[in-house]
C-alpha atoms as a PDB file:
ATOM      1  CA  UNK A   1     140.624  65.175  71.747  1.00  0.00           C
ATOM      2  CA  UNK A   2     137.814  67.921  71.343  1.00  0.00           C
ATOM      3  CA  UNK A   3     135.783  67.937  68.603  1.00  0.00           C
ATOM      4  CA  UNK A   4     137.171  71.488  67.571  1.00  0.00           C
ATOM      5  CA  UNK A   5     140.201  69.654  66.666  1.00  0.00           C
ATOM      6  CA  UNK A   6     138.196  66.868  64.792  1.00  0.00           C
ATOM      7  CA  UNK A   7     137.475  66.853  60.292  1.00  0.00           C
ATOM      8  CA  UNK A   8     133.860  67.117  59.773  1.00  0.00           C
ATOM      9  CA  UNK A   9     131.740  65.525  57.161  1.00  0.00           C
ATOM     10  CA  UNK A  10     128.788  67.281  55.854  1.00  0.00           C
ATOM     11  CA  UNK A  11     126.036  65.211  55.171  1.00  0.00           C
ATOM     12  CA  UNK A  12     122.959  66.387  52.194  1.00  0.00           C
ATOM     13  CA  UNK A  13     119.885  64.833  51.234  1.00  0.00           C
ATOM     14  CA  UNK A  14     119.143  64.958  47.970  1.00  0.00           C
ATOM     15  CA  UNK A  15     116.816  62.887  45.739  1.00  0.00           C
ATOM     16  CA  UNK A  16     118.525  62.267  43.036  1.00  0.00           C
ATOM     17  CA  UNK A  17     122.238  61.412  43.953  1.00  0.00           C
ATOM     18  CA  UNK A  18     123.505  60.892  40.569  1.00  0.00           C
ATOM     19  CA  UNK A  19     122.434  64.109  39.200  1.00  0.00           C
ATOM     20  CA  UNK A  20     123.595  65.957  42.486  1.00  0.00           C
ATOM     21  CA  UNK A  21     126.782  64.240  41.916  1.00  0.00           C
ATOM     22  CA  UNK A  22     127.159  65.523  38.496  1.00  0.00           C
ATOM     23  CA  UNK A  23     126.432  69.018  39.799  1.00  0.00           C
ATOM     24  CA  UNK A  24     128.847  69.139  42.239  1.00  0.00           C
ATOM     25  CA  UNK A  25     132.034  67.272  40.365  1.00  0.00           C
ATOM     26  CA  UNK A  26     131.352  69.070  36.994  1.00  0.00           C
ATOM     27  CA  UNK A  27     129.945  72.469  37.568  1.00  0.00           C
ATOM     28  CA  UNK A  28     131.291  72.944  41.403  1.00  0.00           C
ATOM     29  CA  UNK A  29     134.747  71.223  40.283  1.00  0.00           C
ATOM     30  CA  UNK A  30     134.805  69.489  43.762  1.00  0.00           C
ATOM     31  CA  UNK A  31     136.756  66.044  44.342  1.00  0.00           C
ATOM     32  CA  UNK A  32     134.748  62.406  44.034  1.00  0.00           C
ATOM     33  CA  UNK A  33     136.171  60.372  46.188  1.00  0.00           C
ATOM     34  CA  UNK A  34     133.370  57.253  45.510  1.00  0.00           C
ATOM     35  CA  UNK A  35     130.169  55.991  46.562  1.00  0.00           C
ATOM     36  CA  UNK A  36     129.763  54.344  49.891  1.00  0.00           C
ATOM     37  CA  UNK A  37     127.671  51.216  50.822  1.00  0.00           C
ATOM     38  CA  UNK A  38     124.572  53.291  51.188  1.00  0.00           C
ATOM     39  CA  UNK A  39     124.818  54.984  47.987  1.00  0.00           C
ATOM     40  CA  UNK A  40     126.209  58.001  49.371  1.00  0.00           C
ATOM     41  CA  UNK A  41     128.629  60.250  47.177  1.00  0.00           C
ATOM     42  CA  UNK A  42     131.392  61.332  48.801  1.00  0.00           C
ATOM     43  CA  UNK A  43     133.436  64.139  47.927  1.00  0.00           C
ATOM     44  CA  UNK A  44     136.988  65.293  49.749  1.00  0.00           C
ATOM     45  CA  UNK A  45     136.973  69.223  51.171  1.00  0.00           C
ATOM     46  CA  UNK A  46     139.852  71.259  52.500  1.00  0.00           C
ATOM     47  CA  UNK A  47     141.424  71.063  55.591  1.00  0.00           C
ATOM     48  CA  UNK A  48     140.240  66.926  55.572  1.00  0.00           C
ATOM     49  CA  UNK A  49     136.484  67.533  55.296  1.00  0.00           C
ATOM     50  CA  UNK A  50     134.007  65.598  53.666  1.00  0.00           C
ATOM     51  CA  UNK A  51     130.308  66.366  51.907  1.00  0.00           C
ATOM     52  CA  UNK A  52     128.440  63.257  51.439  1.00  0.00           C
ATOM     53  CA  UNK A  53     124.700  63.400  49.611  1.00  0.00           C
ATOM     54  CA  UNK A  54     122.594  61.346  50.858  1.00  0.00           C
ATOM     55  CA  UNK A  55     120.117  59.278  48.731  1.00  0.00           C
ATOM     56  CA  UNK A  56     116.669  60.756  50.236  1.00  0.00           C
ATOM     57  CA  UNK A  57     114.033  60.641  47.325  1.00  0.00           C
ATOM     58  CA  UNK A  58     111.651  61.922  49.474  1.00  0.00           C
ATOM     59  CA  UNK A  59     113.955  64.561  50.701  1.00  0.00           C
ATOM     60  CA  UNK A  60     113.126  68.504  50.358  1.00  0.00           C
ATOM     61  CA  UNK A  61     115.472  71.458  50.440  1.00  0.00           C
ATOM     62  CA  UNK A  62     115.984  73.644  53.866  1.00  0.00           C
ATOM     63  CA  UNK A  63     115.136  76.985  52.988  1.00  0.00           C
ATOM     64  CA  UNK A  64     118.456  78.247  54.483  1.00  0.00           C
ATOM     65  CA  UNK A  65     121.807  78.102  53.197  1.00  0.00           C
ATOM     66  CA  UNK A  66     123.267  74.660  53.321  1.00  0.00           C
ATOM     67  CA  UNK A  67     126.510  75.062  52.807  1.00  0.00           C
ATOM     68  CA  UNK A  68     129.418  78.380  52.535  1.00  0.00           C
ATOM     69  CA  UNK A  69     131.830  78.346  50.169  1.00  0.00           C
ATOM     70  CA  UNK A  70     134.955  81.006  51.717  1.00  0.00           C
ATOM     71  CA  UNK A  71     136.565  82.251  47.942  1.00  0.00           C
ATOM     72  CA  UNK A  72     138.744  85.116  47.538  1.00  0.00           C
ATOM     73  CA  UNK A  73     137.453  86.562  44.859  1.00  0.00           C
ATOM     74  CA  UNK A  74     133.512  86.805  44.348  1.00  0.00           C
ATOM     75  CA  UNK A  75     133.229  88.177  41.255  1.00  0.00           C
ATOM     76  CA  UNK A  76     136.076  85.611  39.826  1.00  0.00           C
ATOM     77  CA  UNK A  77     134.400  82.897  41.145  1.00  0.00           C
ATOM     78  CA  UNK A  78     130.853  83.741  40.069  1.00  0.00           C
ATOM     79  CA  UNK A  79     132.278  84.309  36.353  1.00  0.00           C
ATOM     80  CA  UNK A  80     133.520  80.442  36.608  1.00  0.00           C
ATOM     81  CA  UNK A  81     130.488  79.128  38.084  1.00  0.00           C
ATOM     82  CA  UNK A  82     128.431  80.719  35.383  1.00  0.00           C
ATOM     83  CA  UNK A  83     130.664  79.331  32.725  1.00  0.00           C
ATOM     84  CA  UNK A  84     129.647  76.079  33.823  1.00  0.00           C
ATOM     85  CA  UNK A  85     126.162  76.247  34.023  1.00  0.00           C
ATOM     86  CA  UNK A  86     125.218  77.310  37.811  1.00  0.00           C
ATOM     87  CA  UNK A  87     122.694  79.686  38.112  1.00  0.00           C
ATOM     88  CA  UNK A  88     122.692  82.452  40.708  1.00  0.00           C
ATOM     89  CA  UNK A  89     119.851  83.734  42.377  1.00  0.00           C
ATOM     90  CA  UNK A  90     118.981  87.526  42.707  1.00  0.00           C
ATOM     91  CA  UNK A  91     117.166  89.130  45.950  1.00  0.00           C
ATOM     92  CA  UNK A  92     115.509  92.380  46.148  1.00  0.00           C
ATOM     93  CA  UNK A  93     113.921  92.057  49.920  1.00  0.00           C
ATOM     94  CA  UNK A  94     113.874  95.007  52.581  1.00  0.00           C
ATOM     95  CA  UNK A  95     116.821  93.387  54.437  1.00  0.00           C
ATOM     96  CA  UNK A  96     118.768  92.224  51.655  1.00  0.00           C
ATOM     97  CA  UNK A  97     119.465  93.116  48.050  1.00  0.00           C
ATOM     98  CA  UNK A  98     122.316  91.756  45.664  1.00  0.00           C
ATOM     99  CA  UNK A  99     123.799  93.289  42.683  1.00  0.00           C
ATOM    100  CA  UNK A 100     125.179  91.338  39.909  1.00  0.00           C
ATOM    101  CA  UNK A 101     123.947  88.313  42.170  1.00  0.00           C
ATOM    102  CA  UNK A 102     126.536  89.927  45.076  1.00  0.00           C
ATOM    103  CA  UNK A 103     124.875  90.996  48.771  1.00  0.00           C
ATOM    104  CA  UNK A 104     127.597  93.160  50.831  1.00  0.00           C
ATOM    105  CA  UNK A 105     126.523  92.321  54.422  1.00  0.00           C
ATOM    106  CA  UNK A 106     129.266  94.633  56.518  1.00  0.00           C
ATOM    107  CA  UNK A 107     132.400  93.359  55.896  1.00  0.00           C
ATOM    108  CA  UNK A 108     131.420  90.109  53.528  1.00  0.00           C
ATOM    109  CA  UNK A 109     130.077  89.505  50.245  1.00  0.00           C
ATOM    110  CA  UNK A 110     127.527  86.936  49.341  1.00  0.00           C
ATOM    111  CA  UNK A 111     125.937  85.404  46.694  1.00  0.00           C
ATOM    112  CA  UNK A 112     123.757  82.479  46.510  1.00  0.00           C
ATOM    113  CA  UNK A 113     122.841  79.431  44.055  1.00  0.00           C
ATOM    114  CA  UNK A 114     121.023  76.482  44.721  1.00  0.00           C
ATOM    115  CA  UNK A 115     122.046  72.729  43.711  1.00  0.00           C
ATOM    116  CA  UNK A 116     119.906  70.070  40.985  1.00  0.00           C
ATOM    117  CA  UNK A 117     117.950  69.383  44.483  1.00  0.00           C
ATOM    118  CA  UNK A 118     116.927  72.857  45.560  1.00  0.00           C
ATOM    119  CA  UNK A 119     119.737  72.919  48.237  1.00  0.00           C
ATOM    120  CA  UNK A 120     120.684  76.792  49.063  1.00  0.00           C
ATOM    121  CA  UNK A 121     124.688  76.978  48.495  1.00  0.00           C
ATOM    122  CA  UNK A 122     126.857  80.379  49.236  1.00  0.00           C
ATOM    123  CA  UNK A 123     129.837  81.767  48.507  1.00  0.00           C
ATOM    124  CA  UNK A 124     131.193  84.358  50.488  1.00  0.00           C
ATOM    125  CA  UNK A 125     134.184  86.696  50.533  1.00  0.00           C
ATOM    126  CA  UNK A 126     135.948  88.688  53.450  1.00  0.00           C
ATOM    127  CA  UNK A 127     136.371  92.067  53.025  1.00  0.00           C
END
């Protein structure tokens, strides 16, 4: 079968696994599913996907986004996120600028936060 057709799990390095795990069960609301042999925390996504951190204590951030988040409401989701702590980021640069932490690249909306481990996460909306 091609891999098109195949789930895909996400793997993240992060140094600190418990506190990631924390981050991303109580302020991201996503699904534990357990810790593997190697430590790993393992978390269930839609559509039978997977986002494991990685125990990497000498591990440091990509400067990029990470990981997407498709929502269908931005400015919902943002509100929630906020209620539980996460912290948005805010650019002002030549080729992008957000407003109330929201970037409207075209037809999409962005905004950005970043995880206990620096990680760069997204959400983003269709228009």
């Amino acid at each position: 079968m091609p891999l098109a057709k195949r789930t895909v799990a996400m793997m993240l390095p992060v140094p600190d696994v418990d506190r990631a795990r924390s981050f991303y069960a109580e302020s991201l609301g996503l699904d534990y599913t357990g810790t593997n042999d190697e430590g790993s925390a393992m978390f269930a996504l839609d559509g039978g996907a997977t986002l494991m951190l990685l125990p990497r204590p000498g591990s440091t951030p990509s400067e990029s986004t990470a990981m997407s988040f498709e929502v269908d409401d931005i400015d919902a989701e943002i509100q929630e996120l906020e209620h539980h702590g996460v912290v948005f980021e805010d650019y002002d640069l030549p080729d992008l600028t957000t407003v109330d932490h929201v970037a409207v690249m075209g037809g999409e909306k962005a905004a950005w936060f970043k995880d206990p481990a620096g990680n760069v996460l997204c959400l983003h909306q269709q228009a």
